[in-house]
Every structure is written in structure tokens, then in C-alpha cells.
Protein backbone atom coordinates (compact mmCIF):
# COMPACT_ATOMS: atom_id res chain seq x y z
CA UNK A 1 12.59 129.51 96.33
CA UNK A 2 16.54 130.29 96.05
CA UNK A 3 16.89 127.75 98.95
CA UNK A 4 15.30 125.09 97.79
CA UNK A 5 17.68 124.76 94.29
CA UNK A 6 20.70 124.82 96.10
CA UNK A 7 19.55 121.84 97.85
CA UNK A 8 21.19 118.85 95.41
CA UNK A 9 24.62 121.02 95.72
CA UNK A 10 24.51 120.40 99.83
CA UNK A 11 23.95 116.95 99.40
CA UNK A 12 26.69 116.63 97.24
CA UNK A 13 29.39 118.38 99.26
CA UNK A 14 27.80 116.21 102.52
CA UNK A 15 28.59 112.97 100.79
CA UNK A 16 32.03 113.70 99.84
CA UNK A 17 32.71 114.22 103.45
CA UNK A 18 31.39 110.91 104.51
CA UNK A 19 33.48 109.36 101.41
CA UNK A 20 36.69 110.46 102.56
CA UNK A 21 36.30 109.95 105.99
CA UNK A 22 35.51 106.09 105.58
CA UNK A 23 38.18 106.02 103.13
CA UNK A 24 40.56 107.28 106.75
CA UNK A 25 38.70 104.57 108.98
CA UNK A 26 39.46 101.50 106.13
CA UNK A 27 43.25 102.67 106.35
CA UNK A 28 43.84 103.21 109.61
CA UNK A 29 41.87 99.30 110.58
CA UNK A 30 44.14 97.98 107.50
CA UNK A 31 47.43 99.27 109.15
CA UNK A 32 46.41 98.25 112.76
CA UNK A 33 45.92 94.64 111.39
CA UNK A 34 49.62 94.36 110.70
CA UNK A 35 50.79 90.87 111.53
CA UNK A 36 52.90 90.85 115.00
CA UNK A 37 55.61 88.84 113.41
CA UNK A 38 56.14 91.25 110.63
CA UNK A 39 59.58 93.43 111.40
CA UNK A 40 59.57 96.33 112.36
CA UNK A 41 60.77 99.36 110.01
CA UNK A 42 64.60 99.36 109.51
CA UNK A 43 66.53 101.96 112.34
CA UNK A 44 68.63 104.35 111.02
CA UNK A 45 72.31 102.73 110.48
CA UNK A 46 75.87 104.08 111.93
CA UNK A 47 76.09 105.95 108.82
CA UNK A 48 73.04 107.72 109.28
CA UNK A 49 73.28 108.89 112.34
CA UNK A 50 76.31 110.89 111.72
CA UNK A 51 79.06 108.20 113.24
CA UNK A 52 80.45 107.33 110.11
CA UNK A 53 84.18 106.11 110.19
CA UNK A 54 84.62 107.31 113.95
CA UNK A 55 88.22 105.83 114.03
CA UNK A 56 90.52 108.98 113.51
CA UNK A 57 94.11 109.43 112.74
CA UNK A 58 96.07 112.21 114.39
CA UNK A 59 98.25 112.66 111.61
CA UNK A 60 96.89 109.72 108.75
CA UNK A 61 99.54 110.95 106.17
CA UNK A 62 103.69 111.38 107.68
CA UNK A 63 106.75 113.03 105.80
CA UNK A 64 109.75 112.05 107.33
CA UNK A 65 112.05 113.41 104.67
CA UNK A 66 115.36 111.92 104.26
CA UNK A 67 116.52 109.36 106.66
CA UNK A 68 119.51 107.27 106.82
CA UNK A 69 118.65 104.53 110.07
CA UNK A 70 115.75 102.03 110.20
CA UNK A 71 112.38 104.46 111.03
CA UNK A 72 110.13 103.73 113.84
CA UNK A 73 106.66 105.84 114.04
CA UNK A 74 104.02 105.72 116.40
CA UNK A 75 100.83 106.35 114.85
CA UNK A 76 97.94 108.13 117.63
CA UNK A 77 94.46 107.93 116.77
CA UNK A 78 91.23 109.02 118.88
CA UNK A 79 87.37 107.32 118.79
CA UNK A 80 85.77 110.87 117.69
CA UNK A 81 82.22 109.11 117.85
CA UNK A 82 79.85 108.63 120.18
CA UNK A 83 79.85 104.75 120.79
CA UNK A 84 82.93 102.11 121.96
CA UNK A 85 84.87 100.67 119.09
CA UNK A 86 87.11 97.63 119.45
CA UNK A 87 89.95 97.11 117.22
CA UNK A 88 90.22 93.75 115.09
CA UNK A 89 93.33 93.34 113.29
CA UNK A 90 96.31 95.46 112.31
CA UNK A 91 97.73 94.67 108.36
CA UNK A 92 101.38 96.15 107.04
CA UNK A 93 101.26 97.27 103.77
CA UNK A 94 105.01 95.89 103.47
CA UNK A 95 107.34 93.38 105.21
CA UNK A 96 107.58 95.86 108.53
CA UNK A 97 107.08 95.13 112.00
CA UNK A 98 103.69 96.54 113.39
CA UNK A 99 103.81 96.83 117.38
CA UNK A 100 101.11 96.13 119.89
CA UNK A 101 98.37 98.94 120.58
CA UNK A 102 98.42 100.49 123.77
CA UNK A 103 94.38 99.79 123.71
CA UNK A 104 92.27 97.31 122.00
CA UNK A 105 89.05 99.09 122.88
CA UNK A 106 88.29 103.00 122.69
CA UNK A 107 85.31 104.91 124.96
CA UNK A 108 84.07 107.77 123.09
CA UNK A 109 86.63 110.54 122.58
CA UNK A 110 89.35 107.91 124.11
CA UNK A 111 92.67 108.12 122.10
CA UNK A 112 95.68 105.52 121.00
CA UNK A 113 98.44 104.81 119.34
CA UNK A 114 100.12 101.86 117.69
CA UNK A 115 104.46 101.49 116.38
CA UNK A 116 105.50 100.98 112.78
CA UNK A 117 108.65 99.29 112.59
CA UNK A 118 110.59 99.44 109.27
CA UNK A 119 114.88 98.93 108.25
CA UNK A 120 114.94 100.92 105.08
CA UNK A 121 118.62 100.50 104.94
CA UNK A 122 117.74 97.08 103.56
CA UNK A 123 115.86 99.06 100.35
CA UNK A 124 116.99 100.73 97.49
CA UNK A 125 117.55 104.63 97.70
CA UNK A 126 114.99 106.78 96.82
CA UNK A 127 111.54 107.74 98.30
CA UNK A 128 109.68 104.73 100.22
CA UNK A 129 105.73 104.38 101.64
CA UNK A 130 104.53 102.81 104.58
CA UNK A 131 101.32 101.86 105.34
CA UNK A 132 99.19 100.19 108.09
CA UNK A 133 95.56 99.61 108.06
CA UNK A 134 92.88 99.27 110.80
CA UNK A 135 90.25 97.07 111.07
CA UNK A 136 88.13 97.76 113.92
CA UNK A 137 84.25 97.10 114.88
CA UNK A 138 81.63 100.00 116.33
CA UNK A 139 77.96 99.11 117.42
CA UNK A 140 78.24 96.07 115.03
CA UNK A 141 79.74 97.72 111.95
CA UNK A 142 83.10 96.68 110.78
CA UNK A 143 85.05 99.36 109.50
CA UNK A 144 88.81 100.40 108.47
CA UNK A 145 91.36 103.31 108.86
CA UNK A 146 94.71 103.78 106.94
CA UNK A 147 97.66 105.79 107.55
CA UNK A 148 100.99 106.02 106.00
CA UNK A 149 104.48 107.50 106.57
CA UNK A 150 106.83 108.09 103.38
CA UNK A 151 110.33 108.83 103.84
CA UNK A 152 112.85 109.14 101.79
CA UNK A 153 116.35 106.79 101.87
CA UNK A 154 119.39 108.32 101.38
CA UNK A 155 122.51 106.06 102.46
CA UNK A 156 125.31 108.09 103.24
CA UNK A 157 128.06 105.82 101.19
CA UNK A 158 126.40 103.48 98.58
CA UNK A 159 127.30 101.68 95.37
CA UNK A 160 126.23 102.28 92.23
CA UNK A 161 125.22 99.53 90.40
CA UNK A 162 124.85 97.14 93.53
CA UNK A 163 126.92 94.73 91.23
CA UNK A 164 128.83 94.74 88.25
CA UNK A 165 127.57 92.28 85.26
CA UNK A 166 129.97 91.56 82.54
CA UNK A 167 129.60 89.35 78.87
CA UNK A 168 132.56 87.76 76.96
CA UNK A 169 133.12 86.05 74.20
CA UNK A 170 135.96 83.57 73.77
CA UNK A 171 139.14 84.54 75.12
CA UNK A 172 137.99 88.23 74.56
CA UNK A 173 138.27 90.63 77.67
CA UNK A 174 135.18 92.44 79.11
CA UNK A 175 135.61 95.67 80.79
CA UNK A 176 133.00 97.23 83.42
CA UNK A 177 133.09 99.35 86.09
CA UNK A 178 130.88 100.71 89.49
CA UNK A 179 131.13 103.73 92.16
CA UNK A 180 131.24 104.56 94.94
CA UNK A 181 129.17 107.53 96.00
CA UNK A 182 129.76 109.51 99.12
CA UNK A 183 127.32 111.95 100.58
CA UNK A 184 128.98 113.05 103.31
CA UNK A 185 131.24 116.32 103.50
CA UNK A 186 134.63 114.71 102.96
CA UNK A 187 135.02 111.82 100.66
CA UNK A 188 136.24 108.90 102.02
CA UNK A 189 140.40 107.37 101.60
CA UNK A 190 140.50 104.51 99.16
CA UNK A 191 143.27 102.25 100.71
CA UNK A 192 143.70 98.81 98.68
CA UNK A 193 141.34 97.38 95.72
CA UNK A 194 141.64 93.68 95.08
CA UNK A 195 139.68 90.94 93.93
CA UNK A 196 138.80 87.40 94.28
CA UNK A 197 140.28 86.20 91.17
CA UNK A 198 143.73 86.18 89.21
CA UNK A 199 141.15 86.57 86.19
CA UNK A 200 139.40 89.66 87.88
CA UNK A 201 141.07 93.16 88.03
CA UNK A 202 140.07 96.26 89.41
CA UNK A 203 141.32 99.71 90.22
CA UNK A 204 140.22 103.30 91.46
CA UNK A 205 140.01 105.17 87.72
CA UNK A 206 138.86 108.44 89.12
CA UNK A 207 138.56 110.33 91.94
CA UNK A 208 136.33 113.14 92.80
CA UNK A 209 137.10 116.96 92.13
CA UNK A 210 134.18 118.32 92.68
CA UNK A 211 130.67 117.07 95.06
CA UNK A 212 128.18 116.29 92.56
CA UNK A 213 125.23 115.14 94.48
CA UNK A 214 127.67 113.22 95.97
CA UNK A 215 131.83 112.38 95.94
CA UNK A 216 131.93 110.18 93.03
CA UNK A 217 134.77 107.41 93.27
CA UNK A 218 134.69 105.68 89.73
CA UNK A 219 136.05 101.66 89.95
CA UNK A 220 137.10 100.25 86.46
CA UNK A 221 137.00 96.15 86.34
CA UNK A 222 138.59 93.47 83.87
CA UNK A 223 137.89 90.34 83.71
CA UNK A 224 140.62 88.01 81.30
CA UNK A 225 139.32 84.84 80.64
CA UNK A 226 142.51 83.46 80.05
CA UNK A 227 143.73 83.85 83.24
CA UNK A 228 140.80 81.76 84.32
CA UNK A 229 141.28 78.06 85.43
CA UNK A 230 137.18 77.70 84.63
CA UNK A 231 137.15 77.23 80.84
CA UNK A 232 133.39 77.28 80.39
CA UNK A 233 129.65 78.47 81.55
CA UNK A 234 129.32 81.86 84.05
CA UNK A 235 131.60 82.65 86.33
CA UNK A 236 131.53 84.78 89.35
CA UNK A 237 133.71 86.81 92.03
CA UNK A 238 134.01 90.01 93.82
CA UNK A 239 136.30 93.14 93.84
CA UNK A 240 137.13 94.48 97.89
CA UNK A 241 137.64 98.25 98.48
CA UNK A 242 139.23 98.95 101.32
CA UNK A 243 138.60 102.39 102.93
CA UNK A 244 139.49 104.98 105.57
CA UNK A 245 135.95 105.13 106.64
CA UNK A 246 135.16 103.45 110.01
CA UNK A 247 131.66 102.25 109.31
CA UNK A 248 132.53 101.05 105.53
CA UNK A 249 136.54 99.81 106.28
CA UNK A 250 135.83 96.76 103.60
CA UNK A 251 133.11 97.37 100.64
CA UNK A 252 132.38 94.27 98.81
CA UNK A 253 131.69 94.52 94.77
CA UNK A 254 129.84 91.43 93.41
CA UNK A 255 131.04 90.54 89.65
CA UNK A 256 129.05 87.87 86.96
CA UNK A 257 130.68 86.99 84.41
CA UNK A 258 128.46 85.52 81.32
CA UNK A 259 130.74 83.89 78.71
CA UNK A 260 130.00 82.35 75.45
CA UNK A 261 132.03 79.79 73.48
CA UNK A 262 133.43 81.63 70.45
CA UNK A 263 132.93 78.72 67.96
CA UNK A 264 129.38 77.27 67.89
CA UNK A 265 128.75 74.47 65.73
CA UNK A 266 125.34 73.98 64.42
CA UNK A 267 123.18 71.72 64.21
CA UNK A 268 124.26 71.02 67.71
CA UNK A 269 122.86 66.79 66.92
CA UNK A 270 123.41 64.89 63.92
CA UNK A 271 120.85 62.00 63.21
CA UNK A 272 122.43 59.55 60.87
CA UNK A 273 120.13 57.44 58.10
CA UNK A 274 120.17 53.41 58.75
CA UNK A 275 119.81 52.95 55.06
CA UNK A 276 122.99 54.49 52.66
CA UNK A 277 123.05 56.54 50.14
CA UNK A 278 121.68 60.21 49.84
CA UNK A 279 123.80 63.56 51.00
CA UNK A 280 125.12 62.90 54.79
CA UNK A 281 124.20 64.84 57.28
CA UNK A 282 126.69 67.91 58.16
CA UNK A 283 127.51 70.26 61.02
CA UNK A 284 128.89 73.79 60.25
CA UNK A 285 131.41 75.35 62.52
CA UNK A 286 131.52 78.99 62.86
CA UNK A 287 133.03 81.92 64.69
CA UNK A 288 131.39 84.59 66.11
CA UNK A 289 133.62 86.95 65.71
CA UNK A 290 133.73 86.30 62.30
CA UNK A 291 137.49 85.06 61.64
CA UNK A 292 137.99 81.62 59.42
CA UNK A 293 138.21 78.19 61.21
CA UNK A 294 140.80 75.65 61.32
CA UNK A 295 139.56 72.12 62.01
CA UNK A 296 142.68 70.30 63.15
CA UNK A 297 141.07 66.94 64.10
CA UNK A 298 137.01 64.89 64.83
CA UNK A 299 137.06 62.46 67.48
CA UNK A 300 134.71 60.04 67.12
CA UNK A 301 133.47 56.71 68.03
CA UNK A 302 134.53 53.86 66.46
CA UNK A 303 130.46 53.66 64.89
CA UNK A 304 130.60 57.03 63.00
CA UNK A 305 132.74 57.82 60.27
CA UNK A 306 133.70 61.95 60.14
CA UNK A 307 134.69 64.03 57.05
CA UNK A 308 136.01 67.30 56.64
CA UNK A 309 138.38 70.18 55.00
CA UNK A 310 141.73 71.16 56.81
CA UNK A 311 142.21 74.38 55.04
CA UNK A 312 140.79 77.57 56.46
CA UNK A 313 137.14 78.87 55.80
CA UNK A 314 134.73 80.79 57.17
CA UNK A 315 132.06 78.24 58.01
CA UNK A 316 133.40 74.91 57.68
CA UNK A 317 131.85 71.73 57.82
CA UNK A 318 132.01 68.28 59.08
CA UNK A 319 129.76 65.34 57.57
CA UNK A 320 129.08 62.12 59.52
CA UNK A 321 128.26 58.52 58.08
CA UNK A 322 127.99 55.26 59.93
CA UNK A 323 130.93 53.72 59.64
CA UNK A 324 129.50 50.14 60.92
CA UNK A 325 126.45 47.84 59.07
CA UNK A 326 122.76 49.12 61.30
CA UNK A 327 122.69 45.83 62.41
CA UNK A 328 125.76 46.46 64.42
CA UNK A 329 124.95 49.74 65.79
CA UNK A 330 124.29 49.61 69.40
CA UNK A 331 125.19 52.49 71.99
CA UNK A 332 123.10 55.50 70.26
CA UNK A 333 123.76 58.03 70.48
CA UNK A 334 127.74 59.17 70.99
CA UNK A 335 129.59 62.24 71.19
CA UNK A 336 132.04 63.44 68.57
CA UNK A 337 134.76 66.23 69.18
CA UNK A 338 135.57 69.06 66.87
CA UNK A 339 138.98 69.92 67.68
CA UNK A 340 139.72 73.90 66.45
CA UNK A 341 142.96 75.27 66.54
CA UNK A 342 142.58 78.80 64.82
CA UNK A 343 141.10 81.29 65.53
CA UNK A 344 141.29 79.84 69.02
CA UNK A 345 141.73 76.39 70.27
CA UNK A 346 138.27 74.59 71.32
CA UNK A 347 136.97 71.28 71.31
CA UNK A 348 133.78 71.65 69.94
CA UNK A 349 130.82 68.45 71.13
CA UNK A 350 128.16 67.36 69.01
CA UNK A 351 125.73 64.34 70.09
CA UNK A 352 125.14 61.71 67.14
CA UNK A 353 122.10 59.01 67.32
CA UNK A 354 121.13 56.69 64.78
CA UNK A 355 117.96 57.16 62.97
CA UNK A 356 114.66 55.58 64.15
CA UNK A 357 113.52 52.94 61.57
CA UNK A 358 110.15 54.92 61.42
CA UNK A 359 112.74 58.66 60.27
């Protein structure tokens, strides 16, 4: 009696069997129907099997420390993984000379090396990187490797600043001055200083007592701009120091010289009317050093008329009128001359044109 109710619950636990295990045969006919064309899975890449950047350096990070000559490093490198690598291209990280690998291609464990070339006598002093990089191809992968070598540049002589830059004004002197530092353990003999120029002087001002990361030669330099035959714009020259040192016997200082007239007269162009009446236009003349302004004379052309005050002020003017009918007026625009005579002589130019009809 007990056997036959537990019949249904048989049947039941049968036909879940037979559910799942046609569920199995459906899968396994749907996977074996896989198109042959289809591609197969993806293999596991370089970087998954464990070869990942297999390019190594010996040392990818150098500390040469002070140096005073151009460096050269040789760089060595191995192929720690398992597959050849070739190597593609070499890139500087700076204007150095990279030399030619002593192998292109690497066998598994196979090492190399490759020069850095560098004159860091041609940089400023202080603390300098180098860099190269690597480019190099392993079972189809393109990859890259950098290493760098810092060192630091410490001339023994140098000159502080590399030039001397000077302003003026006018007739008005400008005063600068440079050094020359010596590392090494006895300062070096100053001989003779001179200079390019009659308007250029120059002269040792101090010399050391005492080594202060460095001997410390101090230079003073004048420049007079009235012993200058160039009256106007920039000028430029250089001060020689002549040593006791064999490897520095002549040291060459280069000076600019920015100068500025002293009397400016503004506006610097004077556009006349064609038609009279109304104020005429004026230019004021001024120092800049702030003394009062003596206009001796205006040269003009015969076109413009000029008017002005003789006596003394502190910004002066000049007024311009045509002196000729419009109709006449050809040969726009001209140049008229301020002549100064106090607080300094100067001829002072300022462009005139006539007025378009349309102004």
C-alpha cells in the first residue's frame, strides 16, 4: 500500500533527469555547430604570460655627481624574457649624441649596451638630466625602455652673469659689474683688464679674502656715453681679463648698452588741418630727468610754419601751421628738427603730413 503512493514522487524525480540531460545534448550539438570561419578564442597576450617589458636596464637611473668635461656613459641592458626582441629606434631626450648598439637583436637572457654622448660644458652650471629611450619589438609587441644619467656641472672658473647689461639715459653714466668665480684651490692672477671701447671701462674692484664657494674676483664696468662716437640706439662691446691661468689666459666679458634719448617729444607726428582756423596742432618737449628745456631753434620745411617759447620750462611746446595755400602742398609728409640746447644738446625729429581731405 505504502509503495504504491510514493509512486507519482518517482516519476517526478525520473523526469527531471531526462530534462536536464537533453538540456546537455542541445548545448553540446549547439557549440559543435560553430561556424569554421568563426576565430578562434583570443591567446593569452605578452602581458599575460608574464613577459611584460622584457627589455631591462642594468642601472636605468645614473648619478654622476659633479663633473667638469663633456660625459660619456654606456648604458648595458639584458633581454630578461623568454622570446628575441629587436630594437627599433634610439631617441635623446636632449641635443646629445647617442652611439650605435653593440646588438640590434637580443636571444633570451642576451645582454647590451648603447653610448650617451653629451658636452655639458656648453650648459649652464647646476644639476643636468639625460635621457635616452628604447623602442624595441618582442613576439610582435612594440614596447619602450628609458634610462637616464644626471650629473651635476660645476666649471672650475666661470662668470657670473655670462654678460653684463647696462641702461642709460642721455649723457648719464651707467655702472655694472660681473665676477669671476674660481673653484679651484688657489685663485687665479688677474694681469690686465681692458675693453673694446674708449666709452667702456672696467677694473678688478675686489679681490678675494676668503673661499666662499668659490674665489670671488668682483669686475666693476662704466660705460660714458660721451666718450662714445655712436650718438644713438644700443650699443655693444666687451671687457678682456687677462689671467695667470693657462686654460683661461684671456676671459671675454660681453657688455649691451641700452640708451634712451633724454628729451622725448610727444606726439612723435603732427597732422596739420587743410582748412585754417581752430587751435594748431602742438608737440611738447620734455626731459626725463625732469630739468627745464631750452628750445634754441625748429628746422623746418619751407611748407610748415613752427612756433615756440625761447625761455626755459619744463614741458615746452612747439605748434605747427602750414605755411603754404593746400593747393600748394605737395611732398607730405616732412621732418622738422627740434634743436635743444639745455639741459643737453639734441636735435629732436618729428614727422609732419598734411591732413587727408576726409580728417
Amino acid at each position: 500500500m505504502s509503495v504504491g503512493k510514493n509512486r507519482p514522487a518517482h516519476f517526478l524525480l525520473a523526469g527531471s533527469f531526462v530534462v536536464l540531460g537533453l538540456s546537455l545534448l542541445v548545448g553540446l550539438r549547439w557549440i559543435s555547430r560553430r561556424s569554421p570561419d568563426e576565430p578562434p578564442p583570443e591567446q593569452p597576450t605578452v602581458a599575460d604570460s608574464g613577459e611584460d617589458d622584457p627589455l631591462v636596464f642594468e642601472s636605468p637611473e645614473v648619478a654622476l655627481g659633479p663633473v667638469t668635461t663633456p660625459i660619456r656613459h654606456s648604458f648595458r641592458y639584458k633581454n630578461a624574457g623568454a622570446s628575441p626582441l629587436t630594437l627599433v629606434h634610439i631617441t635623446p631626450s636632449c641635443a646629445c649624441t647617442v652611439l650605435k648598439p653593440d646588438k640590434m637583436s637580443l636571444a633570451p637572457g642576451e645582454e647590451g649596451s648603447v653610448g650617451l654622448e653629451v658636452d655639458i660644458t656648453k650648459k649652464e652650471p647646476g644639476l643636468h638630466r639625460f635621457a635616452i629611450t628604447i623602442d624595441y619589438e618582442c613576439l610582435g609587441r612594440h614596447s619602450s625602455a628609458r634610462a637616464s644619467v644626471a650629473a651635476s656641472y660645476e666649471p672650475p672658473v666661470r662668470i657670473v652673469p655670462g654678460s653684463v647689461q647696462l641702461e642709460t639715459t642721455g649723457l648719464k653714466k651707467a655702472d655694472g659689474e660681473f665676477m669671476i668665480v674660481d673653484h679651484r684651490p688657489t685663485p687665479m692672477t688677474i694681469n690686465r683688464v681692458s675693453t673694446s671701447s674708449p666709452a667702456l671701462h672696467a677694473e678688478l674692484a675686489a679681490r678675494p679674502k676668503e673661499y666662499v664657494g668659490g674665489w670671488r674676483l668682483v669686475f666693476a664696468v662704466r660705460y660714458d656715453p660721451a666718450k662714445d662716437e655712436a650718438k644713438s640706439g644700443d650699443v655693444s662691446g666687451t671687457v678682456f681679463v687677462q689671467t695667470s691661468c693657462l686654460d683661461h689666459p684671456t676671459m671675454s666679458i660681453p657688455v649691451v648698452v641700452s640708451r634712451r634719448e633724454r628729451l622725448r617729444a610727444a606726439p612723435a607726428t603732427v597732422v596739420l588741418p587743410r582748412e585754417p582756423g581752430g587751435a594748431p596742432p602742438r608737440v611738447v618737449v620734455r626731459d626725463s630727468l625732469g630739468e627745464q628745456v631750452e628750445i634754441d631753434s625748429v628746422a623746418c620745411d619751407k611748407t610748415v610754419r613752427a612756433a615756440f617759447e625761447r625761455a626755459p620750462a619744463f614741458a615746452p611746446n612747439v605748434s605747427f601751421s602750414l605755411a603754404i595755400p593746400p593747393a600748394d602742398s605737395g611732398g607730405f609728409p616732412v621732418t622738422a628738427v627740434i634743436r635743444v640746447t639745455k639741459p643737453c644738446a639734441q636735435d629732436i625729429p618729428v614727422t609732419i603730413r598734411l591732413a587727408d581731405s576726409a580728417e
